[in-house]
C-alpha atoms as a PDB file:
ATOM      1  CA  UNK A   1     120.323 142.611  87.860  1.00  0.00           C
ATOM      2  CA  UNK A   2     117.331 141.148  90.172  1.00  0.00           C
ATOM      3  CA  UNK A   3     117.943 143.678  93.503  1.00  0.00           C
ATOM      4  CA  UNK A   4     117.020 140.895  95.598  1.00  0.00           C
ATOM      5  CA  UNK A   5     120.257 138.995  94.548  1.00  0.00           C
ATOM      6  CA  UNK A   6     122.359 142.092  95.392  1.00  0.00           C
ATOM      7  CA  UNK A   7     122.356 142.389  98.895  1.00  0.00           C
ATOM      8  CA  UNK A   8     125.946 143.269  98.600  1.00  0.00           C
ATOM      9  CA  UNK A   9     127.888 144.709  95.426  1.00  0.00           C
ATOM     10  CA  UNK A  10     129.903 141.736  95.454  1.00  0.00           C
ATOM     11  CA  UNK A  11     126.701 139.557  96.166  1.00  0.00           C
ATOM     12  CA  UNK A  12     125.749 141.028  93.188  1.00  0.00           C
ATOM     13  CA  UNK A  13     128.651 140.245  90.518  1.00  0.00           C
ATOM     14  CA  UNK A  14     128.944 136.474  92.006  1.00  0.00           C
ATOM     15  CA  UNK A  15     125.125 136.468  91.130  1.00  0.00           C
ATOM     16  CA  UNK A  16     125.743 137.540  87.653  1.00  0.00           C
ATOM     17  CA  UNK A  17     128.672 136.065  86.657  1.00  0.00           C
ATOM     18  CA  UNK A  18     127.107 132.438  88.126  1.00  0.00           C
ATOM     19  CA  UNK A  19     124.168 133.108  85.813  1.00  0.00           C
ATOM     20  CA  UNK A  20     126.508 133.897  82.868  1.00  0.00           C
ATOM     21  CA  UNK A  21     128.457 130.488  83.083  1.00  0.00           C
ATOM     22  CA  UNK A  22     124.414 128.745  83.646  1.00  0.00           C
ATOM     23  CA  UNK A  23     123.999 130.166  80.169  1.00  0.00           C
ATOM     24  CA  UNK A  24     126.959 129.243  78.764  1.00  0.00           C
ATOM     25  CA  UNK A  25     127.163 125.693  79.571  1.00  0.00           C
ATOM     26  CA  UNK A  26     123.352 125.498  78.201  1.00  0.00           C
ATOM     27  CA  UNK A  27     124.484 126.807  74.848  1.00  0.00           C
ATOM     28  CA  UNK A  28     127.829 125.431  74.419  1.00  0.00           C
ATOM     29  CA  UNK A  29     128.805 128.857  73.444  1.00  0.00           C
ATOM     30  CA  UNK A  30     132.545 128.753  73.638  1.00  0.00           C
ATOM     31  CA  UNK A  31     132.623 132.647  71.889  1.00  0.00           C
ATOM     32  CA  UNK A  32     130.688 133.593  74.563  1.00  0.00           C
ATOM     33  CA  UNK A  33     132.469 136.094  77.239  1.00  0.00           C
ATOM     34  CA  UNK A  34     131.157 135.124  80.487  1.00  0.00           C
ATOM     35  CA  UNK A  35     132.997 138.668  82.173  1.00  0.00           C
ATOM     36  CA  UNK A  36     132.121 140.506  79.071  1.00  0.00           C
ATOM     37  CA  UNK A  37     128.693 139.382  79.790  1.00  0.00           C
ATOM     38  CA  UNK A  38     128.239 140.239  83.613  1.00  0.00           C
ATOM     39  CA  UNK A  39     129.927 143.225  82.747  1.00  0.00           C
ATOM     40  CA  UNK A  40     133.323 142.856  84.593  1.00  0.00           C
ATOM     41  CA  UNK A  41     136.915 143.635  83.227  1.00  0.00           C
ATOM     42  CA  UNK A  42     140.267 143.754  84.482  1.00  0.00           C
ATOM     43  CA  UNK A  43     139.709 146.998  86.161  1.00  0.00           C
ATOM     44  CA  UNK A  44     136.646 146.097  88.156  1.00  0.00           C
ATOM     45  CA  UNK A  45     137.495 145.427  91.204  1.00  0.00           C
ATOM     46  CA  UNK A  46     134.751 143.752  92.518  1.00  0.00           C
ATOM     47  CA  UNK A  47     133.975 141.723  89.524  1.00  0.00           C
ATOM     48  CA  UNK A  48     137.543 140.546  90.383  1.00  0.00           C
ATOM     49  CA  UNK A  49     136.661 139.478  93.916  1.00  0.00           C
ATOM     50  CA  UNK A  50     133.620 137.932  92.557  1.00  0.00           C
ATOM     51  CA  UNK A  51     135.911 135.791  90.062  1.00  0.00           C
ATOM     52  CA  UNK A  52     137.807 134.694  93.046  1.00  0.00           C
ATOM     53  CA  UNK A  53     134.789 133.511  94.535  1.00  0.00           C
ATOM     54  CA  UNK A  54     133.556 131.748  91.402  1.00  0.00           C
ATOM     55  CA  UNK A  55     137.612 130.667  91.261  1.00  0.00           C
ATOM     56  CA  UNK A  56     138.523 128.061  87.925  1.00  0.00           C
ATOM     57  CA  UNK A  57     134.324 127.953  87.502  1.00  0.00           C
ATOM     58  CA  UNK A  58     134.259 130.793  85.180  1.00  0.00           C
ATOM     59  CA  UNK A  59     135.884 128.822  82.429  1.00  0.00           C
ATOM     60  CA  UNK A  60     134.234 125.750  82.986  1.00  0.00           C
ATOM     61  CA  UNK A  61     132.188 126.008  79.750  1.00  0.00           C
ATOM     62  CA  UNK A  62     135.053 125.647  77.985  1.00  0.00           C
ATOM     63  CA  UNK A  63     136.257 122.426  80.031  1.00  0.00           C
ATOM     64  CA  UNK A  64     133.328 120.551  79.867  1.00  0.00           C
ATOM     65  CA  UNK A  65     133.076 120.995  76.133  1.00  0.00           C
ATOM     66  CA  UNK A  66     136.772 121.110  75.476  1.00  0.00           C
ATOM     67  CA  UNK A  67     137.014 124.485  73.279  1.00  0.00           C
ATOM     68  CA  UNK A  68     139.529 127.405  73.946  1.00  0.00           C
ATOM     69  CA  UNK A  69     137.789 129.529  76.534  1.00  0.00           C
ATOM     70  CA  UNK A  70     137.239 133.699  75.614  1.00  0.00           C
ATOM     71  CA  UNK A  71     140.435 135.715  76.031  1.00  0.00           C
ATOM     72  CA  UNK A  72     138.674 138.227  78.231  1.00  0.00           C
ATOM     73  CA  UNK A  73     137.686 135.518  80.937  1.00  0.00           C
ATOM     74  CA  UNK A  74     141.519 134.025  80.755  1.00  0.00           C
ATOM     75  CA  UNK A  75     142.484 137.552  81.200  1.00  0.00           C
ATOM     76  CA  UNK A  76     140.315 138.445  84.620  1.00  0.00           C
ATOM     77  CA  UNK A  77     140.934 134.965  85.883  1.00  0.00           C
ATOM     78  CA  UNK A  78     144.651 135.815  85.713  1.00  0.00           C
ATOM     79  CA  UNK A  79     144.093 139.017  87.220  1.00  0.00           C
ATOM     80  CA  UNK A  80     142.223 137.152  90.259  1.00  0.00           C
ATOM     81  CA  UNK A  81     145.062 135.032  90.830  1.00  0.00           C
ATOM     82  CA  UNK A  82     147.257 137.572  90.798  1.00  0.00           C
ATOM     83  CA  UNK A  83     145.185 140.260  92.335  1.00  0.00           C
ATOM     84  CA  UNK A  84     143.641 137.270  95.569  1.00  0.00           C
ATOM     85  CA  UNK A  85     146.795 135.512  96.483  1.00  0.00           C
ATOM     86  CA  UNK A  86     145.757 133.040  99.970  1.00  0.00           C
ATOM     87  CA  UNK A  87     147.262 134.402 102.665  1.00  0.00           C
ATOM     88  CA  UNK A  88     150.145 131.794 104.607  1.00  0.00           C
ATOM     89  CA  UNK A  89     146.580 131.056 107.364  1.00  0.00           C
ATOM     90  CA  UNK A  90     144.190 130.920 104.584  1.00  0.00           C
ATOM     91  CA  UNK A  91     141.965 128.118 104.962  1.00  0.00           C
ATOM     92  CA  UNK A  92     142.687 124.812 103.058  1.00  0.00           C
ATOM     93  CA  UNK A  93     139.963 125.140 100.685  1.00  0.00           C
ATOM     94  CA  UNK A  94     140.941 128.863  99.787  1.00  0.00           C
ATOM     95  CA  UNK A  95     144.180 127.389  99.246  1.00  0.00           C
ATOM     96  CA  UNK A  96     143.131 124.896  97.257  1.00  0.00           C
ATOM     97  CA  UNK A  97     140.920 126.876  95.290  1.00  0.00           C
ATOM     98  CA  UNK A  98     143.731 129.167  94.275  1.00  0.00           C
ATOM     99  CA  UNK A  99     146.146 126.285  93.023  1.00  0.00           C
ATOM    100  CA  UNK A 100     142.795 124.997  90.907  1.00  0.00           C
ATOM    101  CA  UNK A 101     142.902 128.426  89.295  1.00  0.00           C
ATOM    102  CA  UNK A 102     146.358 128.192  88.465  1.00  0.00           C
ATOM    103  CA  UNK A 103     146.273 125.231  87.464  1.00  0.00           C
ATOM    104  CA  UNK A 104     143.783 125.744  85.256  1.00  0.00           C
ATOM    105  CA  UNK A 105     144.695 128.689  83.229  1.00  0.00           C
ATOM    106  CA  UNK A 106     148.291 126.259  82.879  1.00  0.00           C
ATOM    107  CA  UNK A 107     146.139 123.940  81.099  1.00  0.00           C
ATOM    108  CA  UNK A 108     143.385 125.855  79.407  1.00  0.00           C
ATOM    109  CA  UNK A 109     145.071 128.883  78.204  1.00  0.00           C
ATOM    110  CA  UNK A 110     149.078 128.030  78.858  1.00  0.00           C
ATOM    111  CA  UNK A 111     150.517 131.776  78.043  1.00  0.00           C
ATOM    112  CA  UNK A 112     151.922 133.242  74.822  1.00  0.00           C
ATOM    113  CA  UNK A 113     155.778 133.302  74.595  1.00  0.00           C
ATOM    114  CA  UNK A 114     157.203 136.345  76.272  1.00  0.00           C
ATOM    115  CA  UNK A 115     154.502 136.354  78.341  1.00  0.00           C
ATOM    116  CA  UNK A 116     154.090 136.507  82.224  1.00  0.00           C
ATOM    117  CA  UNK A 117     152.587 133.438  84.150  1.00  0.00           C
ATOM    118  CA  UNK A 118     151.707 133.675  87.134  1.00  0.00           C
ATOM    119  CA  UNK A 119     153.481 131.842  88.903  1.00  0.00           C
ATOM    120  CA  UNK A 120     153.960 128.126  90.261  1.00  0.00           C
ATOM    121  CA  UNK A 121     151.782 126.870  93.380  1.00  0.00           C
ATOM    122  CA  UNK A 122     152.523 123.632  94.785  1.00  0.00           C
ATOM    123  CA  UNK A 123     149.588 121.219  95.266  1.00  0.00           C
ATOM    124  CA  UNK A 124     148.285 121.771  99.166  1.00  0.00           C
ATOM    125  CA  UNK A 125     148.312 119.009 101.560  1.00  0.00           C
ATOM    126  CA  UNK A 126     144.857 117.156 101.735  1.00  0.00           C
ATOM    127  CA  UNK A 127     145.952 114.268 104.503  1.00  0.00           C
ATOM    128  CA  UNK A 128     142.818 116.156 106.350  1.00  0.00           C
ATOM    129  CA  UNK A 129     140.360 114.851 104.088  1.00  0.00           C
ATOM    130  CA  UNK A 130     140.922 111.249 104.165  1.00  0.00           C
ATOM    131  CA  UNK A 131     140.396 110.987 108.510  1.00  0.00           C
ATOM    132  CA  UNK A 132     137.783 113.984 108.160  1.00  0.00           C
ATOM    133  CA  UNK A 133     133.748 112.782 109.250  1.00  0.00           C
ATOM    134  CA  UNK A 134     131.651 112.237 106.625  1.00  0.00           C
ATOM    135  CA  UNK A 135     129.551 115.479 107.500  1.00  0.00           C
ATOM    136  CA  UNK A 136     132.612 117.731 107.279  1.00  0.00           C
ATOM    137  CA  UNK A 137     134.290 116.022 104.384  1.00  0.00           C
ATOM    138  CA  UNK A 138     130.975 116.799 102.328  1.00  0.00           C
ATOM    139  CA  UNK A 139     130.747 120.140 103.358  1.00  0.00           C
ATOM    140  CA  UNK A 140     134.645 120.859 102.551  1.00  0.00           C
ATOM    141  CA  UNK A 141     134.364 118.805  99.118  1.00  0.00           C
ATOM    142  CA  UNK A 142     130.884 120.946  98.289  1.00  0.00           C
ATOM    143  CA  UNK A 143     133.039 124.241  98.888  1.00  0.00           C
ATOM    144  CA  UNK A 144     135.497 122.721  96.857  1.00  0.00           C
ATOM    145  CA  UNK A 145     133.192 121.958  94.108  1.00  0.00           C
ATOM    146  CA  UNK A 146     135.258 123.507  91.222  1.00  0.00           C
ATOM    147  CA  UNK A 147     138.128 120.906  91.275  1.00  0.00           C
ATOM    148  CA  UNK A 148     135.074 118.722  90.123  1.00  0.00           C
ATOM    149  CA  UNK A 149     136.229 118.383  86.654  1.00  0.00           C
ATOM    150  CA  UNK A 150     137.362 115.714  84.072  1.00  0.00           C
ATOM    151  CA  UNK A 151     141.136 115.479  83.301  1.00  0.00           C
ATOM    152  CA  UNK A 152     142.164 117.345  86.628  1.00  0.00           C
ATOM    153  CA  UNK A 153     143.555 115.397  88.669  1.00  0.00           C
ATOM    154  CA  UNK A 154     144.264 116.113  92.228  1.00  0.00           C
ATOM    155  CA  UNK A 155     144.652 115.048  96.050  1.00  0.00           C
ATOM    156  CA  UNK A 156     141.289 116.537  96.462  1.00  0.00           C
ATOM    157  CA  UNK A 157     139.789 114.402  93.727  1.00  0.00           C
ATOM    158  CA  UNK A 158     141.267 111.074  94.663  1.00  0.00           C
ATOM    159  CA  UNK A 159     140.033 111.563  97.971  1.00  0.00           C
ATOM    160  CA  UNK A 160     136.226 112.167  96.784  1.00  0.00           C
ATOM    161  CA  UNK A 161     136.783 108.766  94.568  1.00  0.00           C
ATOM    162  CA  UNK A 162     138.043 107.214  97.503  1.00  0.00           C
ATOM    163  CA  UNK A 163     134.937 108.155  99.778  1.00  0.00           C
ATOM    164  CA  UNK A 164     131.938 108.076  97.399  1.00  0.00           C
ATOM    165  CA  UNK A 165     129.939 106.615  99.865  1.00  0.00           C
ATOM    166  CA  UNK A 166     130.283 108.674 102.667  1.00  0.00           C
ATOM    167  CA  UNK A 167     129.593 112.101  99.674  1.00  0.00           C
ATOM    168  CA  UNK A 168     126.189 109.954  98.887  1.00  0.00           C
ATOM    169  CA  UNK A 169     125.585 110.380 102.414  1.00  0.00           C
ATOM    170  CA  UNK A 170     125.929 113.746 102.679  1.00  0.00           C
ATOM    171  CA  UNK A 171     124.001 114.219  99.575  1.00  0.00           C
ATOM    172  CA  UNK A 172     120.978 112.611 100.907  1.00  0.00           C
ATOM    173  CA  UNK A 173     121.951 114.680 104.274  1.00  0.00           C
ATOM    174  CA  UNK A 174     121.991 117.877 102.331  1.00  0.00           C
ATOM    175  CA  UNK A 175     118.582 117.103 100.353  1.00  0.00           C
ATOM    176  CA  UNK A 176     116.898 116.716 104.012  1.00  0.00           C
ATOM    177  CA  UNK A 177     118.866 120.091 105.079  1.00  0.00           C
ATOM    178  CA  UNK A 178     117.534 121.725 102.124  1.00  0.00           C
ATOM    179  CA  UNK A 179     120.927 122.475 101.896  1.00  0.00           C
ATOM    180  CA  UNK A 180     120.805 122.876  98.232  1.00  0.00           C
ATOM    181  CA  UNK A 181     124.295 124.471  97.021  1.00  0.00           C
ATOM    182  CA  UNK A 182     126.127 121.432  99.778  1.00  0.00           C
ATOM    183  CA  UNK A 183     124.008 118.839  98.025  1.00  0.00           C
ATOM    184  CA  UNK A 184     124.551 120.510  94.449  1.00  0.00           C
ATOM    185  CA  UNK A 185     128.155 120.448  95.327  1.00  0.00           C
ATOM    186  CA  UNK A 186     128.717 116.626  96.908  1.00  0.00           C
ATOM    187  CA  UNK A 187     126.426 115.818  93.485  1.00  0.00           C
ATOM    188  CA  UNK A 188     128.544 117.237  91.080  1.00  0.00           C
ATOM    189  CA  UNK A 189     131.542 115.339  92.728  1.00  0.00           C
ATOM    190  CA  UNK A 190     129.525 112.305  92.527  1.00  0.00           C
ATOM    191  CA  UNK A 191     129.274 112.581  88.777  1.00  0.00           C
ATOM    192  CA  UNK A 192     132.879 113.493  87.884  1.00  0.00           C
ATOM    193  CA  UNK A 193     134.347 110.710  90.091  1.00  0.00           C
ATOM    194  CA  UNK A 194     131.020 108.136  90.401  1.00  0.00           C
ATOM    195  CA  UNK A 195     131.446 105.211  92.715  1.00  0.00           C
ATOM    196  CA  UNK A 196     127.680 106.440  94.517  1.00  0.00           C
ATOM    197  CA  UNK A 197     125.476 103.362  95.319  1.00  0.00           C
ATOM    198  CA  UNK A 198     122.602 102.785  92.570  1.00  0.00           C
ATOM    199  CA  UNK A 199     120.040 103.101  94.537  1.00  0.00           C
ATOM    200  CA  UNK A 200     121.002 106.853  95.502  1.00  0.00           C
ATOM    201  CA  UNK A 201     119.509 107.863  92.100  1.00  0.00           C
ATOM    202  CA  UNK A 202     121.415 110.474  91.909  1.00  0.00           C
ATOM    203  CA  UNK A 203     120.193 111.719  88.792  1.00  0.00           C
ATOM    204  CA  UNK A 204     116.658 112.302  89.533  1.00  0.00           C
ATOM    205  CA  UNK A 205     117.926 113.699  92.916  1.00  0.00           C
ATOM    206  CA  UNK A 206     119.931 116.343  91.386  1.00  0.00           C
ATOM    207  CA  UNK A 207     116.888 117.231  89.165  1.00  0.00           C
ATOM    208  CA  UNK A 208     115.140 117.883  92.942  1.00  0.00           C
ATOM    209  CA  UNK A 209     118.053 120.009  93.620  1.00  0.00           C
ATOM    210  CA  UNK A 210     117.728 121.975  91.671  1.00  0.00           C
ATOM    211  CA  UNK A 211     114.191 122.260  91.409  1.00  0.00           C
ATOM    212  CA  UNK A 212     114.132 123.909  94.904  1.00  0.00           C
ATOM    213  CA  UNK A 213     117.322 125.656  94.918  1.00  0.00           C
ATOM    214  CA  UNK A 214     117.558 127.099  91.315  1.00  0.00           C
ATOM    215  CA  UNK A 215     117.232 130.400  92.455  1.00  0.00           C
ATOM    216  CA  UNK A 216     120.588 130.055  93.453  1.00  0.00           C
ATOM    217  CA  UNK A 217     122.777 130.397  89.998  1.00  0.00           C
ATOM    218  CA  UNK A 218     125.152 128.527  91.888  1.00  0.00           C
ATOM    219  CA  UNK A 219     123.178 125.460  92.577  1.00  0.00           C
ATOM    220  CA  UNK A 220     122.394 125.262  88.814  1.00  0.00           C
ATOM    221  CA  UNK A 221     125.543 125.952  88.014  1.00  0.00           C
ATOM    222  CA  UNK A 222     126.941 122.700  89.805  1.00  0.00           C
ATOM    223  CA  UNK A 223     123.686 120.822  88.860  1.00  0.00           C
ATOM    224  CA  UNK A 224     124.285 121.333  85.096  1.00  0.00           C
ATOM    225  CA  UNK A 225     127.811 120.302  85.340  1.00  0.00           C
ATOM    226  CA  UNK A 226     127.397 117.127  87.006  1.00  0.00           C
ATOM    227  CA  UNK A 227     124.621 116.372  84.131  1.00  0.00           C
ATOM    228  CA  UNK A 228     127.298 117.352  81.774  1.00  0.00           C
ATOM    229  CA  UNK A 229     129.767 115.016  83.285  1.00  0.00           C
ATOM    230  CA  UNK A 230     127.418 112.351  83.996  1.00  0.00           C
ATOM    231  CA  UNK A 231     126.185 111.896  79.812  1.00  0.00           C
ATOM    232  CA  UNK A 232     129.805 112.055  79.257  1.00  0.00           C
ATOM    233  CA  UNK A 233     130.943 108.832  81.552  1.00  0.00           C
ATOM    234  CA  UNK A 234     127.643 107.089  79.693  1.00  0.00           C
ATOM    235  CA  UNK A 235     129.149 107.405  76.188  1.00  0.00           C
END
């Protein structure tokens, strides 16, 4: 692992395991064991906390490309849903993260009979999206990246559809930031739900993302699945 990524142990796994899905979504490898990979299991604790950061991202190779993702990453997902609960004050996108990983697993690896789920978690309440500024809402959609996915729909998602314009602006706001993980983010919502005005040119601004903020796995992470999504709405 590159010690300047690893300021922090967990620093570290979110690092690795960000790379780990980059790789995977490049090679379409659905055998491929992200965890196995950035060598985390069930009974590393902070790889665990570093899946709960990445949250329903680690088996979004296997979304995009619609294949049955690797038992092992079902298996530490579960664990960091069980394991990272959101406390009854946890922030709205926390919350939200946690029902995407729930619902998730549900619909990418439902359980075998006999076996435990874990659990039901009611969609959270995203009325504060919809009066939110444009600068917040793009900087609470961006952290909420993950739930930027085909065939998932949610309150969250409807509400990025519904306000395309105002996550172009805080694209082209992020760009200027050189805010490159909050304009990675708003872009790969702007792919999975379009609506952005053509002369954004999104896709050659996303290439410019990523460009200056590729050191960050996570900005390529979110830059390669809006290209993924984006080829897929042209076909």
């Amino acid at each position: 692992m590159d010690q300047k990524h690893a300021s922090s142990p967990l620093a570290g796994a979110v690092h690795d395991l960000a790379t780990e899905v980059v790789l995977a979504l490049r090679s379409g490898d659905h055998l491929a064991t992200v965890c196995g990979a950035a060598g985390i299991d069930e009974e590393n604790r902070t790889g665990i906390a570093a899946v709960r950061v990445i949250g329903a991202d680690l088996l979004l190779p296997s979304v995009l490309y619609g294949r049955h993702p690797h038992p092992g990453d079902v298996a530490v997902l579960d664990r960091a849903v069980r394991e990272f609960p959101p406390k009854p004050d946890a922030p709205a996108a926390t919350a939200w993260s946690h029902w995407h990983m729930i619902s998730t697993l549900q619909r990418m690896a439902p359980p075998a009979p006999g076996a435990t789920a874990p659990g039901t978690y009611a969609e959270p309440d995203a009325a504060w999206l919809e009066e939110a500024p444009w600068q917040a809402f793009t900087h609470q959609l961006s952290v909420l990246a993950p739930l930027a996915v085909p065939a998932a729909p949610s309150a969250v998602q409807r509400a990025a559809a519904n306000r395309a314009v105002d996550l172009s602006r805080g694209f082209v706001r992020a760009v200027r930031r050189r805010d490159w993980l909050q304009a990675a983010g708003a872009g790969r919502w702007l792919a999975a739900v379009g609506g952005e005005p053509a002369t954004l040119g999104l896709g050659r601004g996303l290439d410019f993302v990523e460009q200056m903020g590729g050191h960050d796995p996570r900005v390529t992470l979110h830059v390669r699945a809006a290209r993924l999504m984006a080829e897929a709405r042209t076909r």
